[in-house]
N, C-alpha and C. Protein backbone atom coordinates (compact mmCIF):
# COMPACT_ATOMS: atom_id res chain seq x y z
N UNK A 1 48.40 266.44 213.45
CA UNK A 1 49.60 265.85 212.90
C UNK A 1 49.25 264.52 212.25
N UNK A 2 49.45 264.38 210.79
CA UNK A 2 49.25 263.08 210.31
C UNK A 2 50.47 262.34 210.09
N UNK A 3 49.97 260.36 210.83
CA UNK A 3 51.08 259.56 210.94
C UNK A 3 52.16 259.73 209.90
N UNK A 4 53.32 259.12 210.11
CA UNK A 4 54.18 258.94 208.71
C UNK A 4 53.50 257.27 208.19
N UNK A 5 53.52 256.90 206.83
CA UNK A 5 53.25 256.08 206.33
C UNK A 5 53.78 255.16 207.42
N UNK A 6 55.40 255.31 207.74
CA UNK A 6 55.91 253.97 208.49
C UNK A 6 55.10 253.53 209.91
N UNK A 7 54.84 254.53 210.41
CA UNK A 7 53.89 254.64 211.61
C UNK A 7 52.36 253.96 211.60
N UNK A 8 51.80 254.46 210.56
CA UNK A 8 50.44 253.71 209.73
C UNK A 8 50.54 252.25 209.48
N UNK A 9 51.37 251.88 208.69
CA UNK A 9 51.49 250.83 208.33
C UNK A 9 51.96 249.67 209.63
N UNK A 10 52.85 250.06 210.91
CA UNK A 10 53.26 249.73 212.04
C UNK A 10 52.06 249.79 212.69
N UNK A 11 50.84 250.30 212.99
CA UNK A 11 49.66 250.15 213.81
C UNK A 11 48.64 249.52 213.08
N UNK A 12 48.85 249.20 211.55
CA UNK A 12 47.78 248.28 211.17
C UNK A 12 48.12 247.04 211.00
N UNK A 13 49.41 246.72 211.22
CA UNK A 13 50.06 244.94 211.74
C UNK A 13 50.04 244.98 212.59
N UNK A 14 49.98 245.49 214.01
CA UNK A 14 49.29 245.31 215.52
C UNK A 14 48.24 245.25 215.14
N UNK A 15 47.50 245.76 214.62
CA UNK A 15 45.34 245.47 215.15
C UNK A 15 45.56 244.50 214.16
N UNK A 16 46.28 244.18 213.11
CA UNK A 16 45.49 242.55 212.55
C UNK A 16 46.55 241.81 213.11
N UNK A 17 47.20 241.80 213.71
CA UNK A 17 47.95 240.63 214.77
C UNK A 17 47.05 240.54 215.87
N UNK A 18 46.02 242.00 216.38
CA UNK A 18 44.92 241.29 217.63
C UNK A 18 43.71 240.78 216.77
N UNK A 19 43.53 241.03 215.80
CA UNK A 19 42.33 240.84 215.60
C UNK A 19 41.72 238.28 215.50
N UNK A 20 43.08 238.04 215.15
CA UNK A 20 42.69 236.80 215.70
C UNK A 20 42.53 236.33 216.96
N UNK A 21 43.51 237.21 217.64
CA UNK A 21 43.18 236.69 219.54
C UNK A 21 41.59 237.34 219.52
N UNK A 22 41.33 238.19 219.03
CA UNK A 22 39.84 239.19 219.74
C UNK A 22 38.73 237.69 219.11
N UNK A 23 39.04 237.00 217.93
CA UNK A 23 38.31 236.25 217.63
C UNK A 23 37.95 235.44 218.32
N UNK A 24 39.22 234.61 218.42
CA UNK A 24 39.16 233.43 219.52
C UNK A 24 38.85 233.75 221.35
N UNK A 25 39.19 234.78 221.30
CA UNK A 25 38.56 235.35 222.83
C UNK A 25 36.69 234.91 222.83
N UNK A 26 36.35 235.45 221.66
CA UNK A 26 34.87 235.66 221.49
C UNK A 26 34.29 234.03 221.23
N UNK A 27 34.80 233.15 220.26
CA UNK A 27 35.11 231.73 220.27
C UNK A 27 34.64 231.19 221.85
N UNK A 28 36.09 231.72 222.45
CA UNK A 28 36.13 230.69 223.78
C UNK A 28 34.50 231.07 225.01
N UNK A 29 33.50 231.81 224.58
CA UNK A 29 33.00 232.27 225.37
C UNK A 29 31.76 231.37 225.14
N UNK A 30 31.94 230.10 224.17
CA UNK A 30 30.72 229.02 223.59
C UNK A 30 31.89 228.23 223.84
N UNK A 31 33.14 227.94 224.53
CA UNK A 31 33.83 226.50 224.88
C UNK A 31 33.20 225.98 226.47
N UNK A 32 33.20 224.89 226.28
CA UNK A 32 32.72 224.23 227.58
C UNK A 32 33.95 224.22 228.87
N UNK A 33 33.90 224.10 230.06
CA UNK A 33 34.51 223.96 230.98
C UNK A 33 35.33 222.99 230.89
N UNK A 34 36.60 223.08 231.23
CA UNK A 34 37.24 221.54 231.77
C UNK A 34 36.48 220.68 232.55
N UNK A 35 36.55 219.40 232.15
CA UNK A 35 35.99 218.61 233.35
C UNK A 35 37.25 217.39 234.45
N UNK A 36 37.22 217.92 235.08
CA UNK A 36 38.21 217.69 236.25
C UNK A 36 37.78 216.36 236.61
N UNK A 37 39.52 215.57 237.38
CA UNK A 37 39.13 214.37 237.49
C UNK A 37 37.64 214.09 239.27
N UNK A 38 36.86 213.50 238.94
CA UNK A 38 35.47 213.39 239.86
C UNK A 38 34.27 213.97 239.44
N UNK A 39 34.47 214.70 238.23
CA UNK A 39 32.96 215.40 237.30
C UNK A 39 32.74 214.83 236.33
N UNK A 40 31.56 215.24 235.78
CA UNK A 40 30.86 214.56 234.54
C UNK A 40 31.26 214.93 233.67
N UNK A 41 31.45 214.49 233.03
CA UNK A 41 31.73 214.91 231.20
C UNK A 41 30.92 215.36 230.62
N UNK A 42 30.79 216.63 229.99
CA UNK A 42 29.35 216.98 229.19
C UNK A 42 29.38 216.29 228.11
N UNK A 43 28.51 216.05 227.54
CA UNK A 43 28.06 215.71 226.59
C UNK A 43 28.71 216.75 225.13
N UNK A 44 29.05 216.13 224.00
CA UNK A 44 29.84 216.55 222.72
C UNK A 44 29.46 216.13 221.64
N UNK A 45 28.98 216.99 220.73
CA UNK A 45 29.46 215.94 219.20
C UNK A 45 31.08 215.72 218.74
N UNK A 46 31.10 214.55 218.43
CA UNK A 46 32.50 214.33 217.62
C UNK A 46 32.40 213.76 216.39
N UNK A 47 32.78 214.44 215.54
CA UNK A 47 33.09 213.91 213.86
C UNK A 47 33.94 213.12 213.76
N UNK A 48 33.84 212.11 213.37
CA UNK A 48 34.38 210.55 212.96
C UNK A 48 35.43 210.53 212.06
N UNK A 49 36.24 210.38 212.32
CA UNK A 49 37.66 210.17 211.26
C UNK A 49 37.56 208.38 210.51
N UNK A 50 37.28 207.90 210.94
CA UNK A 50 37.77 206.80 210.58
C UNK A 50 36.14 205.84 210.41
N UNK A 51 34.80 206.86 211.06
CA UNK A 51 33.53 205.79 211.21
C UNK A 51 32.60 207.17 211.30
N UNK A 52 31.71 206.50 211.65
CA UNK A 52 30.66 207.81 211.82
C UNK A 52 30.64 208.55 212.87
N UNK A 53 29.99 209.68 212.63
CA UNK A 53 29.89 211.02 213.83
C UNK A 53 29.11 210.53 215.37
N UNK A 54 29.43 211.25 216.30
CA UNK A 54 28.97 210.49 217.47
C UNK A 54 29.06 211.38 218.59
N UNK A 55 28.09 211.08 219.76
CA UNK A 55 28.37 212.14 220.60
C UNK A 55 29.47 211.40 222.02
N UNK A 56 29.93 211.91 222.89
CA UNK A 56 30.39 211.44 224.00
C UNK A 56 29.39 211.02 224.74
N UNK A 57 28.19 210.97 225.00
CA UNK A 57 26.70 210.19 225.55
C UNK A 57 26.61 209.27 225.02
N UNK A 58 26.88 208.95 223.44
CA UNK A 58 26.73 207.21 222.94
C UNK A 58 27.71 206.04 223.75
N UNK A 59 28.31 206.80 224.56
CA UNK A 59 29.40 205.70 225.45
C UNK A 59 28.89 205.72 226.92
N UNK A 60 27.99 206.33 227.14
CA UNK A 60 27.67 206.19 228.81
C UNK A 60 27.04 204.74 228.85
N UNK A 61 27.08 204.17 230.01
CA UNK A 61 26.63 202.58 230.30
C UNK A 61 27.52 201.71 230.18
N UNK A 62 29.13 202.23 229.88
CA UNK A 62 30.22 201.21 230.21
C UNK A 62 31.60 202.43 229.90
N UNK A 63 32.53 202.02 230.80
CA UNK A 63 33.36 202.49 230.68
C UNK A 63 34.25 202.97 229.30
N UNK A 64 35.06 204.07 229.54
CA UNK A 64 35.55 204.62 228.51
C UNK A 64 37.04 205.17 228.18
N UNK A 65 37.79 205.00 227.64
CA UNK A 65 39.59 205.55 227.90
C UNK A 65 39.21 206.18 226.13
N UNK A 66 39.53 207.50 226.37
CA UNK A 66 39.38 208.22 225.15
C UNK A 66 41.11 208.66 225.32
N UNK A 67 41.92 208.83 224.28
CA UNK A 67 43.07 209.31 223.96
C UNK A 67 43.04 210.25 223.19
N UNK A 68 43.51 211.61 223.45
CA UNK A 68 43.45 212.39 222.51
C UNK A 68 45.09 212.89 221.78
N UNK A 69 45.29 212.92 220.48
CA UNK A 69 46.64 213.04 220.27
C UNK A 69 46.25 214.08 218.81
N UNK A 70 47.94 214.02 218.29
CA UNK A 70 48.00 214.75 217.10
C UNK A 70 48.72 214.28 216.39
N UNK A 71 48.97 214.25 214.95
CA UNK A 71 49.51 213.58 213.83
C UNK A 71 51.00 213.99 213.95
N UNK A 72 51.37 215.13 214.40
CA UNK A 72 52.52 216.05 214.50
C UNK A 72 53.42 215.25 215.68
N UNK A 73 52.47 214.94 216.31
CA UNK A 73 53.20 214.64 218.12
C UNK A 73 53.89 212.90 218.44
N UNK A 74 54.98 213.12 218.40
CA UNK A 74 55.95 212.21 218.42
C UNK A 74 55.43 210.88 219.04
N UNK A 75 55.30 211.77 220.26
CA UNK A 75 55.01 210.58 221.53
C UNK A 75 53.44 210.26 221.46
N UNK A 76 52.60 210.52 220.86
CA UNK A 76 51.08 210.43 220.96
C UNK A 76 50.92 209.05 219.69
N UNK A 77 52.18 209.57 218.65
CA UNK A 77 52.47 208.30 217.43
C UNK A 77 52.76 207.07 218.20
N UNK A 78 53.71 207.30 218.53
CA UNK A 78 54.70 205.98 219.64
C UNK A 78 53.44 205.04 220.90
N UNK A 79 52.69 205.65 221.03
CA UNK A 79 51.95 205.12 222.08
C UNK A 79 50.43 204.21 221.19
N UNK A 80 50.16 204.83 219.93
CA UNK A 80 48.77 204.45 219.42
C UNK A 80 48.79 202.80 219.60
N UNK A 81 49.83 202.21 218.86
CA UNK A 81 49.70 200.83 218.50
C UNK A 81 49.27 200.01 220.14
N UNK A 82 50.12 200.43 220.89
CA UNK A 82 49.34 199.77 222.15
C UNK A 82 48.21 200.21 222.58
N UNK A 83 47.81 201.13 222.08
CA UNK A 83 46.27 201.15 222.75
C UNK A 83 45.67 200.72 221.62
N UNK A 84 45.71 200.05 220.12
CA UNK A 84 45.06 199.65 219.47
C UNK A 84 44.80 198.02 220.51
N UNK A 85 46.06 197.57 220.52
CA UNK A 85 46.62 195.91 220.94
C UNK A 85 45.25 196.28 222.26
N UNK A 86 45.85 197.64 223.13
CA UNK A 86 44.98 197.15 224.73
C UNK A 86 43.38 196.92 224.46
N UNK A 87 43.09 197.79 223.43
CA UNK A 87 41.45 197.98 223.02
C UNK A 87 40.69 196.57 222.51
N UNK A 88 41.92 195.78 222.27
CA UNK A 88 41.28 194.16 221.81
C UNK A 88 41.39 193.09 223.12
N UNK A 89 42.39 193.68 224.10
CA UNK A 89 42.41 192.41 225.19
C UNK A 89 41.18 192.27 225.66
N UNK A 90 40.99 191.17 226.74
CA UNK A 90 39.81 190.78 227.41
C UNK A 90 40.16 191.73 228.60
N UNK A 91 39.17 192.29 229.02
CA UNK A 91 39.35 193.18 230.49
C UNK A 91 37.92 192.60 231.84
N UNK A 92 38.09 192.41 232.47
CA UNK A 92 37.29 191.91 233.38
C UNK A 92 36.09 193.00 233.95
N UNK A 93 36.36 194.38 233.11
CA UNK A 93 35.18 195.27 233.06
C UNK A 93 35.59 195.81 231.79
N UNK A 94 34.47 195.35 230.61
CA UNK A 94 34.99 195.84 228.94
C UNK A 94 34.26 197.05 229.17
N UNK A 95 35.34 198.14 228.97
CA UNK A 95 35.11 199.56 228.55
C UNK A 95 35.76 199.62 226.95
N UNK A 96 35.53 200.77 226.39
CA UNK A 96 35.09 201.28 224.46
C UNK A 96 36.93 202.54 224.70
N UNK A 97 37.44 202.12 223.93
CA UNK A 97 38.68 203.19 223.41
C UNK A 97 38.41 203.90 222.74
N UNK A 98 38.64 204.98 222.29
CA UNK A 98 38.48 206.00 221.14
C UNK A 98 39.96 207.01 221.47
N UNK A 99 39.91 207.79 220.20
CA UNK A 99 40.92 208.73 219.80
C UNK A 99 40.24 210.13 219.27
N UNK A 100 40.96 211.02 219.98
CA UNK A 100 40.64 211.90 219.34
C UNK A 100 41.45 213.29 219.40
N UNK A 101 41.49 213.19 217.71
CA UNK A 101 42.55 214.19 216.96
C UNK A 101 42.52 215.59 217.52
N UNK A 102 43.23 216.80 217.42
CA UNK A 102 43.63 218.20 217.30
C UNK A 102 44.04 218.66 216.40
N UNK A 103 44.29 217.81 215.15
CA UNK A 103 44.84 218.60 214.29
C UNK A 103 44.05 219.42 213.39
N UNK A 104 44.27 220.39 213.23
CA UNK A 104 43.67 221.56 212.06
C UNK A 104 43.07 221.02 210.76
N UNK A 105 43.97 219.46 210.63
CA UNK A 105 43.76 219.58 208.82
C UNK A 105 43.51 217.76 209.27
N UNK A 106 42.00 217.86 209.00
CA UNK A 106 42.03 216.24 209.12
C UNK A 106 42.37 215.28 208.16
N UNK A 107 42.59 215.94 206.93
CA UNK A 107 43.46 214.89 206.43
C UNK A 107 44.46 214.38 206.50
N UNK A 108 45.31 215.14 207.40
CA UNK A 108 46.65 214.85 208.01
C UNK A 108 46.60 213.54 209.48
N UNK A 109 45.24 213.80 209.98
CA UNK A 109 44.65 212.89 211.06
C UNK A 109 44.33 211.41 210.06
N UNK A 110 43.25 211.47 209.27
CA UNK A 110 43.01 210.51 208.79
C UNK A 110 44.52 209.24 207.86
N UNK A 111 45.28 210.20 207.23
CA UNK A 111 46.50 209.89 207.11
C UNK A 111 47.32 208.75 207.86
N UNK A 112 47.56 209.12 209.08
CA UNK A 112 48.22 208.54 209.72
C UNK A 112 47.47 207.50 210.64
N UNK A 113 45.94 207.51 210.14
CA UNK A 113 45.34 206.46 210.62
C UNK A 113 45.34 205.39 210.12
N UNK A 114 45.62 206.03 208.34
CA UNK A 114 45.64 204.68 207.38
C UNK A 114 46.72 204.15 207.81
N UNK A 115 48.19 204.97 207.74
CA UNK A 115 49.22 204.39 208.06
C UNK A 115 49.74 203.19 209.13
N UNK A 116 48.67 203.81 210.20
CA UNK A 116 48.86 202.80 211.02
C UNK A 116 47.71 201.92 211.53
N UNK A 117 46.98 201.73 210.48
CA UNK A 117 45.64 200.61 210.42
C UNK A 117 44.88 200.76 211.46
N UNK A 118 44.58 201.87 211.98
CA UNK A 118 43.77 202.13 213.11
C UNK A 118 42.40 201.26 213.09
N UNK A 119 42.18 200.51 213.67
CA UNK A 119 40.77 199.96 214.11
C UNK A 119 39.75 200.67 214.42
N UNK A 120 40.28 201.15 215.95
CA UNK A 120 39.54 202.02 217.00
C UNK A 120 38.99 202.94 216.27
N UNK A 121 37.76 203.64 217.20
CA UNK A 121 37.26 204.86 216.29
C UNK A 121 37.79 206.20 216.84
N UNK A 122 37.86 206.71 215.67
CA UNK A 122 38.61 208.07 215.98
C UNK A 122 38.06 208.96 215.69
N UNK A 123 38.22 210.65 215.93
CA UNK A 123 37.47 211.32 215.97
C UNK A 123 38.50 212.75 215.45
N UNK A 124 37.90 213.67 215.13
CA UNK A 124 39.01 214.96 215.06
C UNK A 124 37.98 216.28 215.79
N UNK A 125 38.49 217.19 216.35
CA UNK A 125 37.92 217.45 216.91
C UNK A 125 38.41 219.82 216.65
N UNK A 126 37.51 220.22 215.79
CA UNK A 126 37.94 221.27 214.83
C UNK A 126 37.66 222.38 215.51
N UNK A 127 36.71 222.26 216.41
CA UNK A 127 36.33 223.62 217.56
C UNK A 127 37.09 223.76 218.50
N UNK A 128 38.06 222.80 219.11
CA UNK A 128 38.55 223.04 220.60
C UNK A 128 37.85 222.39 221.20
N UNK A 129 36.61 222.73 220.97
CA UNK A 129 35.68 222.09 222.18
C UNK A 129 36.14 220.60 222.94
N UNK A 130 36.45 219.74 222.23
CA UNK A 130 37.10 218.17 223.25
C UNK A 130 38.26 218.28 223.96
N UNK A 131 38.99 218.93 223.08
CA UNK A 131 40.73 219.29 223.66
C UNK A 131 40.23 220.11 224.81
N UNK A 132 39.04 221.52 224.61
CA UNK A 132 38.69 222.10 226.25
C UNK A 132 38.17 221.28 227.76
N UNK A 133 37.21 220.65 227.39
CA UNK A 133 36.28 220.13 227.64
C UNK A 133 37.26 218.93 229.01
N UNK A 134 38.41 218.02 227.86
CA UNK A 134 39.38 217.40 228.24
C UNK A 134 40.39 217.65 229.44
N UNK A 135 40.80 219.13 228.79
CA UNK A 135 41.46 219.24 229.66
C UNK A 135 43.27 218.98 228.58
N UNK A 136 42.96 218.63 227.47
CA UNK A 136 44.19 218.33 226.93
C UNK A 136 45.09 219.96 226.61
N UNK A 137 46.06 220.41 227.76
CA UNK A 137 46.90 221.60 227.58
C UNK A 137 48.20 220.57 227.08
N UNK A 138 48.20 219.62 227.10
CA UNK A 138 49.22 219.00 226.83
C UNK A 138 49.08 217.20 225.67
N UNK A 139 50.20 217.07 225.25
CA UNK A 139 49.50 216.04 224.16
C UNK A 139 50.79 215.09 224.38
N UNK A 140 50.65 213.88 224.45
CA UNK A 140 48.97 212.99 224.48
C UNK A 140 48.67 212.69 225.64
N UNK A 141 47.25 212.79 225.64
CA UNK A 141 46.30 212.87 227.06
C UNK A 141 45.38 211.75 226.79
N UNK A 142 45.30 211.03 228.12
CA UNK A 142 44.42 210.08 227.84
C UNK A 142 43.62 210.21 229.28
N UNK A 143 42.42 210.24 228.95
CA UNK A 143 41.11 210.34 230.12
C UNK A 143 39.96 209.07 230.26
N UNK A 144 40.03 208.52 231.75
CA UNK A 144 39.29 207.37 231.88
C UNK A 144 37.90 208.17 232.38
N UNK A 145 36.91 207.54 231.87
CA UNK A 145 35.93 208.33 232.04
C UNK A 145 34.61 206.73 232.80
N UNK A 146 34.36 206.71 233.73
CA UNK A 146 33.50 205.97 234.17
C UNK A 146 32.24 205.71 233.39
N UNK A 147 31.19 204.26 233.83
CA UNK A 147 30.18 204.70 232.95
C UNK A 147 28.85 205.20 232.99
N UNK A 148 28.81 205.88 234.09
CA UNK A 148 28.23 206.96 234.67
C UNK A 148 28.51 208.38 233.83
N UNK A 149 29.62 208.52 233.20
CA UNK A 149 30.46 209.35 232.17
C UNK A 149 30.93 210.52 233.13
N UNK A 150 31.74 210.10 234.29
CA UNK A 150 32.24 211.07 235.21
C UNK A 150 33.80 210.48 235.25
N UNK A 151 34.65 211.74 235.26
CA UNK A 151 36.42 211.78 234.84
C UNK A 151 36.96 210.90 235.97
N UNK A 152 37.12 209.43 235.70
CA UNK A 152 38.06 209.10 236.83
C UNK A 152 39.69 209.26 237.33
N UNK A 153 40.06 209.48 236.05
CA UNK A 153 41.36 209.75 235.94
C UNK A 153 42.42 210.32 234.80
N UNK A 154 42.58 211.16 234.58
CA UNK A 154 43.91 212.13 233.75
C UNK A 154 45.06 211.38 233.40
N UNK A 155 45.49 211.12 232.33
CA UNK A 155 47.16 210.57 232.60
C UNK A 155 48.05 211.21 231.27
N UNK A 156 48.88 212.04 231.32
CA UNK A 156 49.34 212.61 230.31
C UNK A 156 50.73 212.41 229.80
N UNK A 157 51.41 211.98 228.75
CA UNK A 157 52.21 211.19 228.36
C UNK A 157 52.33 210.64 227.91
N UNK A 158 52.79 209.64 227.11
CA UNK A 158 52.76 208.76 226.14
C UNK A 158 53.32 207.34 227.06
N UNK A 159 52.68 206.38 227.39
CA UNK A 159 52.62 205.05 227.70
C UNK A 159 52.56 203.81 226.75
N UNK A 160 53.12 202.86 227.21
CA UNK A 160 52.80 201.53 226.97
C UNK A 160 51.11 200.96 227.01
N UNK A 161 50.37 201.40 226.71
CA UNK A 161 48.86 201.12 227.13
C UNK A 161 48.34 199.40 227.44
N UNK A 162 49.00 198.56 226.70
CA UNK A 162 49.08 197.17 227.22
C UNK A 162 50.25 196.47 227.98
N UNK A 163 51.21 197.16 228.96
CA UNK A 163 52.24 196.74 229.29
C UNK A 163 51.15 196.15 230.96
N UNK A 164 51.64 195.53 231.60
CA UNK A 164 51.25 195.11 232.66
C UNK A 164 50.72 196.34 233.69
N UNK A 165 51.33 197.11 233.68
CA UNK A 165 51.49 198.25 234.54
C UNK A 165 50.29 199.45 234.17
N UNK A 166 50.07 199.27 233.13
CA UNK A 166 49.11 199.96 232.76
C UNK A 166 47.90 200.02 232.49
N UNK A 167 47.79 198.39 232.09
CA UNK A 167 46.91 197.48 232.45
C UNK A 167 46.17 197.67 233.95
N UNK A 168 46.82 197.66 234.92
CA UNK A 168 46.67 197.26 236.59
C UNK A 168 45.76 198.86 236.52
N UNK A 169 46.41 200.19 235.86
CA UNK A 169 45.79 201.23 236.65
C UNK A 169 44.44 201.73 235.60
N UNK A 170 44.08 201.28 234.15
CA UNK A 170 42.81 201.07 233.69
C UNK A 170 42.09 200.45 234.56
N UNK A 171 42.55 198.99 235.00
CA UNK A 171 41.35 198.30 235.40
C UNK A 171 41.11 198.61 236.87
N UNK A 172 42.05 198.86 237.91
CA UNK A 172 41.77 200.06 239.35
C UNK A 172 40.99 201.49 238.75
N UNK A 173 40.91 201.56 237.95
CA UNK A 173 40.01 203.24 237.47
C UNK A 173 38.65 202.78 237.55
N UNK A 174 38.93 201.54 236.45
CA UNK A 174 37.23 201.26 236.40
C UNK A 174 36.80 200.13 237.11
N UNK A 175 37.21 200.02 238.05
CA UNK A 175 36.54 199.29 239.13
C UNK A 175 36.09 200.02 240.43
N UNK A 176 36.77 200.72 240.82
CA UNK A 176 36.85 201.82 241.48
C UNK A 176 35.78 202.17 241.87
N UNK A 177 34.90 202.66 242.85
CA UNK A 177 33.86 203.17 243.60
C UNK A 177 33.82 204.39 243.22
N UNK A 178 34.33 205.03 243.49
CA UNK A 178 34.88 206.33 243.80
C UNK A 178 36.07 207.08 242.79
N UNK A 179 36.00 208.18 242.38
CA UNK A 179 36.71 208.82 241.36
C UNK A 179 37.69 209.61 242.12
N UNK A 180 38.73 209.38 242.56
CA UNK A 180 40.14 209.70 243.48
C UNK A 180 41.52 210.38 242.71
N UNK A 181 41.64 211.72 242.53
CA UNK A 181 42.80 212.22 241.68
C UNK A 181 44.10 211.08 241.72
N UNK A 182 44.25 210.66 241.10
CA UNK A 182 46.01 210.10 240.79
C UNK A 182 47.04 210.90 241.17
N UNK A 183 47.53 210.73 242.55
CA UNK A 183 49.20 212.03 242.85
C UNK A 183 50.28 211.64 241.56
């Protein structure tokens, strides 16, 4: 019995509707692990939005608060300018800020960097691989990373990054002995 055209045409928009998941299935099988808060961070290249390319190892030997956001995401906008302001205060253990993008189309990243005079160095990140790696299922994520380059702490949301309060739990991260989940 041969299909009716309508039938044919109905089973070849299912297999190319799987055929991008079958991709990215095959993709995710070269993504790195999450790294959970008390583990090391592997090591990454990141392409430079705003400066040159760099790996996550050029920051081991002092602390680190990487933010990862998206051009699209409301609250990841709303939060940048204070972590530009926090990335210039004096901190009584100077750790390095960075950003780093998700969006598909980095000119849409770089964009809104001009817009908002980004200093900090930023990064976009086109494999998944940082957003995996991170842990970012959710946006905006910001990860304190010791300088040992092991996850001290997760915080997801969009914050005040120089308000007093936020201040107090950067500088308890990286003073910290010990890498202790945040309830």
């Amino acid at each position: 019995m041969t299909p009716s055209p309508r039938r044919s045409a109905l089973l070849a928009l299912c297999a190319g509707a799987l055929l991008p998941r079958a991709a990215l299935a095959q993709g995710a099988e070269n993504l790195p692990e999450e790294a959970k808060v008390g583990q090391l961070l592997q090591d990454a290249p990141m392409l430079g939005l705003n400066g040159p390319n760099r790996r996550l190892s050029d920051y081991r030997g002092r602390p680190l608060l990487i933010n990862v956001w998206a051009s699209w995401c409301a609250p990841c906008r709303a939060e940048m300018a204070s972590l530009e302001r926090l990335a210039w205060l004096e901190h009584p253990v100077p750790f390095a800020v960075i950003g780093i993008s998700t969006d598909d189309y980095p000119d849409r990243a770089q964009q809104l960097l001009r817009a908002t005079n980004a200093t900090i160095s930023h990064f976009i990140d086109r494999r998944l691989q940082l957003e995996t790696l991170l842990g970012a299922s959710r946006l905006p994520l910001t990860v304190l990373v010791d300088a040992q380059g092991r996850v001290v702490d997760k915080v997801y949301g969009a914050r005040e990054w120089d308000s007093p309060q936020s201040q107090a739990l950067v500088r308890n991260a990286f003073s910290a002995r010990s890498a202790t989940p945040r309830k």
